[in-house]
PDB file of N, CA and C in Angstrom:
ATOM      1  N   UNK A   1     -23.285 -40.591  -0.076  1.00  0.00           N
ATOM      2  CA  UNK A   1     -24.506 -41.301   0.254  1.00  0.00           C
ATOM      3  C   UNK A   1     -24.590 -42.580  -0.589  1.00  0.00           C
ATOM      4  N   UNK A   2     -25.416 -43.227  -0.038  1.00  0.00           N
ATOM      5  CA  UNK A   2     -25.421 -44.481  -0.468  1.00  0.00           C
ATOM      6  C   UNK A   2     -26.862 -45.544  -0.208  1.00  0.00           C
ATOM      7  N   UNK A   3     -27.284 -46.188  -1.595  1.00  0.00           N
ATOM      8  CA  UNK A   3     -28.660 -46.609  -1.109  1.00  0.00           C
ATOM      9  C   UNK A   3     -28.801 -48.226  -0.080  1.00  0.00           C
ATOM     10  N   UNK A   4     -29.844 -48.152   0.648  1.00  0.00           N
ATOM     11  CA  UNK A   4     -29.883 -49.178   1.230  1.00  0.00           C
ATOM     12  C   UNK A   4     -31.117 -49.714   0.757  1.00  0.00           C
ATOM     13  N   UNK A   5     -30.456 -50.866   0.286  1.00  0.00           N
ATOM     14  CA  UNK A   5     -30.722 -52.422  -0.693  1.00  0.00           C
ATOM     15  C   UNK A   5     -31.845 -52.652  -0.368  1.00  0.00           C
ATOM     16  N   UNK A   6     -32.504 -52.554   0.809  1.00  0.00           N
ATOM     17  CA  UNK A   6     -33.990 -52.939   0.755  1.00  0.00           C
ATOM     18  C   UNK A   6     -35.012 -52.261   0.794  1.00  0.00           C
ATOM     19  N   UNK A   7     -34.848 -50.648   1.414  1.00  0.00           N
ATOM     20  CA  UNK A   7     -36.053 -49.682   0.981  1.00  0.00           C
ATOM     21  C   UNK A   7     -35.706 -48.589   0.133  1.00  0.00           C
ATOM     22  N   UNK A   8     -34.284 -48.851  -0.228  1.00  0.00           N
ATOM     23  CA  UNK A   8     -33.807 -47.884  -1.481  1.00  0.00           C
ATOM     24  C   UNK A   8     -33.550 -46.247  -0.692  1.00  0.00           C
ATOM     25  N   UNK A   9     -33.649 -46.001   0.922  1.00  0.00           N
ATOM     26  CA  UNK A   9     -33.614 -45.089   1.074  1.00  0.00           C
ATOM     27  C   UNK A   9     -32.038 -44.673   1.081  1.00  0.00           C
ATOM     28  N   UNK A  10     -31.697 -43.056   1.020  1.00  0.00           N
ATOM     29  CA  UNK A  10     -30.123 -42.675   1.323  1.00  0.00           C
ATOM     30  C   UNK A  10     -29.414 -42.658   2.373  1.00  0.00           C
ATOM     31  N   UNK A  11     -28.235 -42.991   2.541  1.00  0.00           N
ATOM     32  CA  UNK A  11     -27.871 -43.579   3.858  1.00  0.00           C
ATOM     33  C   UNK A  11     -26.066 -43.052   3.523  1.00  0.00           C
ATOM     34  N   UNK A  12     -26.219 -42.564   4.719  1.00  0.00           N
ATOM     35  CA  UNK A  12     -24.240 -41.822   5.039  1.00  0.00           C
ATOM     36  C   UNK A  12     -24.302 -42.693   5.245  1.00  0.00           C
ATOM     37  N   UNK A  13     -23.026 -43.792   4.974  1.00  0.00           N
ATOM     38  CA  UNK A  13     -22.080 -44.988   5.673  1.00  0.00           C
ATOM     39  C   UNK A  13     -21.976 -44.768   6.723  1.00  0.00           C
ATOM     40  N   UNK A  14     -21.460 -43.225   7.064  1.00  0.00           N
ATOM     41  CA  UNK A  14     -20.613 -42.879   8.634  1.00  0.00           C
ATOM     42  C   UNK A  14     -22.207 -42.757   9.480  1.00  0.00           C
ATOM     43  N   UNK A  15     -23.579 -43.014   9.395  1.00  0.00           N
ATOM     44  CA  UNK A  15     -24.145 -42.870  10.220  1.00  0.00           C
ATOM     45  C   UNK A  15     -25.310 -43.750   9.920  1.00  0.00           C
ATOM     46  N   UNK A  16     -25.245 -45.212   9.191  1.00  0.00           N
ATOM     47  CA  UNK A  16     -26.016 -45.940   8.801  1.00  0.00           C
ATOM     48  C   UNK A  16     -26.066 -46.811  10.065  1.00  0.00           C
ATOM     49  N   UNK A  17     -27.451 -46.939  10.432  1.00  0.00           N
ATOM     50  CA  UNK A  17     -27.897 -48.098  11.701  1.00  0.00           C
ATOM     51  C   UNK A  17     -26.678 -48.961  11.730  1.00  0.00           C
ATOM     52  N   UNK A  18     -26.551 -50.046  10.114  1.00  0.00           N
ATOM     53  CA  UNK A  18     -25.587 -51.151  10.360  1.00  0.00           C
ATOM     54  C   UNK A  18     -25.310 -50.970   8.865  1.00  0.00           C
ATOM     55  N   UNK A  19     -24.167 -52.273   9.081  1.00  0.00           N
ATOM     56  CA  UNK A  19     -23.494 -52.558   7.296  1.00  0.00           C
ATOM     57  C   UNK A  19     -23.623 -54.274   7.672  1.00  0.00           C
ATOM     58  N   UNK A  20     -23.578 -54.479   6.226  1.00  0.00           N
ATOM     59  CA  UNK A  20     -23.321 -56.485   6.188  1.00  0.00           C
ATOM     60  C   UNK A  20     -22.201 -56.015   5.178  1.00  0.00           C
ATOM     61  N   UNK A  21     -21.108 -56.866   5.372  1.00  0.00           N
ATOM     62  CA  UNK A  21     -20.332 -57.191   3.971  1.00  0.00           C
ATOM     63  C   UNK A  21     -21.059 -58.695   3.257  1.00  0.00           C
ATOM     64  N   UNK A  22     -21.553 -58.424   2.001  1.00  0.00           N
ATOM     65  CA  UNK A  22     -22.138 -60.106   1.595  1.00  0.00           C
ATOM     66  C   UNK A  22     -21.284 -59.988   0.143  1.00  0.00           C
ATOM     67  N   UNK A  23     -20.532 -60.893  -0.177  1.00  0.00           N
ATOM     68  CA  UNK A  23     -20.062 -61.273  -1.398  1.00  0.00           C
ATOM     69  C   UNK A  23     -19.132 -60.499  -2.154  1.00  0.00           C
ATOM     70  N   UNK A  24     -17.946 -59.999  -1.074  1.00  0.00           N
ATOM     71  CA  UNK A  24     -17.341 -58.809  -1.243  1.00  0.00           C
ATOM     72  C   UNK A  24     -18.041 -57.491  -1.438  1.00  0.00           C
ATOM     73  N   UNK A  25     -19.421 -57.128  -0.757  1.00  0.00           N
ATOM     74  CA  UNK A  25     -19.804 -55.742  -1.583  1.00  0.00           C
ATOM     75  C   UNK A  25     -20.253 -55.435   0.477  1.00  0.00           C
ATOM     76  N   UNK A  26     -20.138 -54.036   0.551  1.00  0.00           N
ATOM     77  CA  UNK A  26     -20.446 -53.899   1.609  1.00  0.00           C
ATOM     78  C   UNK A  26     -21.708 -52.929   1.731  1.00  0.00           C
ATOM     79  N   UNK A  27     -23.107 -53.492   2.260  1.00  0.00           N
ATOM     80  CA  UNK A  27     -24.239 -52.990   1.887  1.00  0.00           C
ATOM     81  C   UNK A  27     -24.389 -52.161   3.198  1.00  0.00           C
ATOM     82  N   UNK A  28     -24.950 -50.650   3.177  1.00  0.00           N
ATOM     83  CA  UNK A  28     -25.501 -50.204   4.141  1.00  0.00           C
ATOM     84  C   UNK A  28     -27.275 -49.930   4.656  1.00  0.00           C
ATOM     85  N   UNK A  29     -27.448 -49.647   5.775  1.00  0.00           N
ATOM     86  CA  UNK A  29     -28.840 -49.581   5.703  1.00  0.00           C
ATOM     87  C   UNK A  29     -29.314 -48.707   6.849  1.00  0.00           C
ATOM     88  N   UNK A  30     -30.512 -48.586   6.714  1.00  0.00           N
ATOM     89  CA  UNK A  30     -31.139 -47.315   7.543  1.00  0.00           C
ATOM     90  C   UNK A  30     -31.630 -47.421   8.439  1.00  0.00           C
ATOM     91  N   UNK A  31     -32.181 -48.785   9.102  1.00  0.00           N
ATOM     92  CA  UNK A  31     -32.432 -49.438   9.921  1.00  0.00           C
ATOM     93  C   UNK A  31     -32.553 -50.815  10.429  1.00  0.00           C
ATOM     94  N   UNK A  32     -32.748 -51.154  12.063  1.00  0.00           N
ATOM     95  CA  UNK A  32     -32.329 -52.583  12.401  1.00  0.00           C
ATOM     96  C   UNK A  32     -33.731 -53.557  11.250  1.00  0.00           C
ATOM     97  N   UNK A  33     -34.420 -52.858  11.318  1.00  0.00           N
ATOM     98  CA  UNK A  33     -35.986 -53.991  10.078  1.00  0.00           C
ATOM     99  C   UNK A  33     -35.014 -54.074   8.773  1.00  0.00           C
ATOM    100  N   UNK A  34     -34.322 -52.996   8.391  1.00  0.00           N
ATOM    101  CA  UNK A  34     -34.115 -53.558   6.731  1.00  0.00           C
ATOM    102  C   UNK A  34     -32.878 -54.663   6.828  1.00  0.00           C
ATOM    103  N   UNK A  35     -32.108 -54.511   8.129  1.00  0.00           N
ATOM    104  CA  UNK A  35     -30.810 -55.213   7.969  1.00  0.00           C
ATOM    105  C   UNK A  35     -31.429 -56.104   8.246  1.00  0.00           C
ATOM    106  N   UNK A  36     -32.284 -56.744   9.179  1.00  0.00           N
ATOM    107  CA  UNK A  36     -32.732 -58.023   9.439  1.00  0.00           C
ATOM    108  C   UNK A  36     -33.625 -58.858   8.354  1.00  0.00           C
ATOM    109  N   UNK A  37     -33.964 -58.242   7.250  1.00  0.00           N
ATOM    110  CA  UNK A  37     -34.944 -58.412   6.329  1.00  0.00           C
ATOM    111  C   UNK A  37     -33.995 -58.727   5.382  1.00  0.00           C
ATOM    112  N   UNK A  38     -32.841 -57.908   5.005  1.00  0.00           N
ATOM    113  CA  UNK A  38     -31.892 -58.109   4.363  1.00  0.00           C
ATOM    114  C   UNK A  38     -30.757 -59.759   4.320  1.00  0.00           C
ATOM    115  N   UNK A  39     -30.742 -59.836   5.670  1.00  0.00           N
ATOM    116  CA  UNK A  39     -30.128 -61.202   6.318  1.00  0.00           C
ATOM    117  C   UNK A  39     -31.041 -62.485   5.998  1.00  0.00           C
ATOM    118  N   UNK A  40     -32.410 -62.198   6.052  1.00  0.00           N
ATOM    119  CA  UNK A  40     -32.908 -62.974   5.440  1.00  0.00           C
ATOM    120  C   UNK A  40     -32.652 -63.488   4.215  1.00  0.00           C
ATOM    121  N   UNK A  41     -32.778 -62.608   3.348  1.00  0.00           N
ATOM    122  CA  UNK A  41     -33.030 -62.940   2.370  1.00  0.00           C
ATOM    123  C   UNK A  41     -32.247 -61.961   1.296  1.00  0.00           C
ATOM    124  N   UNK A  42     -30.706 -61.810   1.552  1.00  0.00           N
ATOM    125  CA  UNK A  42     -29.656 -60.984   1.130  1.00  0.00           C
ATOM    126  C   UNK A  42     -29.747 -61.087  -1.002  1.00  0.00           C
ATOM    127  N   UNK A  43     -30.166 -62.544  -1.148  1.00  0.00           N
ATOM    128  CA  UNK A  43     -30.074 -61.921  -3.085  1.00  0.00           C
ATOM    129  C   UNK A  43     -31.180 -61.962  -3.609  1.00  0.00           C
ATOM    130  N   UNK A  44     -32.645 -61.699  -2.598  1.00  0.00           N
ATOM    131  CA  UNK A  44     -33.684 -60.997  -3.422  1.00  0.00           C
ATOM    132  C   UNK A  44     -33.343 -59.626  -3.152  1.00  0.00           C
ATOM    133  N   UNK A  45     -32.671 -59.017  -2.297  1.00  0.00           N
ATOM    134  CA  UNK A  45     -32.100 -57.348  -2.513  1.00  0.00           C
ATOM    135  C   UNK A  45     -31.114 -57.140  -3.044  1.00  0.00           C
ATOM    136  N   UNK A  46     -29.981 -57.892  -3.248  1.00  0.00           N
ATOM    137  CA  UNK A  46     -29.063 -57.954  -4.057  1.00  0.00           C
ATOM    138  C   UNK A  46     -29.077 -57.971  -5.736  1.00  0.00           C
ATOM    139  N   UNK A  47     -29.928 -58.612  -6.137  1.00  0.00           N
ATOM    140  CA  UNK A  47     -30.465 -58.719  -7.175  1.00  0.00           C
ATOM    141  C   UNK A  47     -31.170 -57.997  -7.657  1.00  0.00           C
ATOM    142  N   UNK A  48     -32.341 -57.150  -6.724  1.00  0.00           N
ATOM    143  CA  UNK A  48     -33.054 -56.385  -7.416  1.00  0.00           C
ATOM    144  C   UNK A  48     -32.514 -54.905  -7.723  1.00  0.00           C
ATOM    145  N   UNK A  49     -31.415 -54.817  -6.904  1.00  0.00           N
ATOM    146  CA  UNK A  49     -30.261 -53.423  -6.844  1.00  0.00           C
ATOM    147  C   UNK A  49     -29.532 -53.664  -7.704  1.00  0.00           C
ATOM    148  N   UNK A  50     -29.294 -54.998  -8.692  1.00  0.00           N
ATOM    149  CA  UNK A  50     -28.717 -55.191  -9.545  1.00  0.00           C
ATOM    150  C   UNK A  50     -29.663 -54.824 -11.148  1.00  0.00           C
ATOM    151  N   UNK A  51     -30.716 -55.313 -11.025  1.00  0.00           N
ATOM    152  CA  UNK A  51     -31.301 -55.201 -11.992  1.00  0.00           C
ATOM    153  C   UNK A  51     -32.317 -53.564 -11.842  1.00  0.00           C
ATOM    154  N   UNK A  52     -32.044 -52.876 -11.036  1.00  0.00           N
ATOM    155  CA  UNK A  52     -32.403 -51.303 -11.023  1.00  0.00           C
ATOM    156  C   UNK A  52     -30.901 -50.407 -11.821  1.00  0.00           C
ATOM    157  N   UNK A  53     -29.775 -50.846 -11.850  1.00  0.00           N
ATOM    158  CA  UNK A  53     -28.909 -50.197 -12.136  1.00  0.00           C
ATOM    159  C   UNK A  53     -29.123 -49.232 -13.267  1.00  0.00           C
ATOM    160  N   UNK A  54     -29.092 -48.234 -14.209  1.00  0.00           N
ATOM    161  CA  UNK A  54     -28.922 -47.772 -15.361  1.00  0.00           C
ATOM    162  C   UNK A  54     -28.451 -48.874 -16.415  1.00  0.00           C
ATOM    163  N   UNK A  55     -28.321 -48.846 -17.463  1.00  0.00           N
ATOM    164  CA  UNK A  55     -27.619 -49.145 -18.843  1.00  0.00           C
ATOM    165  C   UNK A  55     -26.352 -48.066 -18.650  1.00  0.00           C
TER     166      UNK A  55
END
């Protein structure tokens, strides 16, 4: 499983709505609203999945 970048929900690759590859990283998601929300505006979710990571 794997989270999708804009509502943080869990998402099988093998059965995620869609994928974007952006900046070599290949993001999945749970539905056509987050991928399109995502396309918008790909490194305010990129970023904030960056700065959620652990230490």
């Amino acid at each position: 499983m794997v989270k999708d970048p804009v509502c943080g929900m869990a998402v099988n690759p093998q059965n995620a709505a869609a994928s974007i590859k952006y900046k070599g990283q290949t993001y999945y998601f749970c539905s056509a609203l987050c991928t399109i929300m995502f396309e918008r505006e790909p490194e305010k979710y990129v970023n904030a999945g960056q700065a959620m990571k652990p230490e």
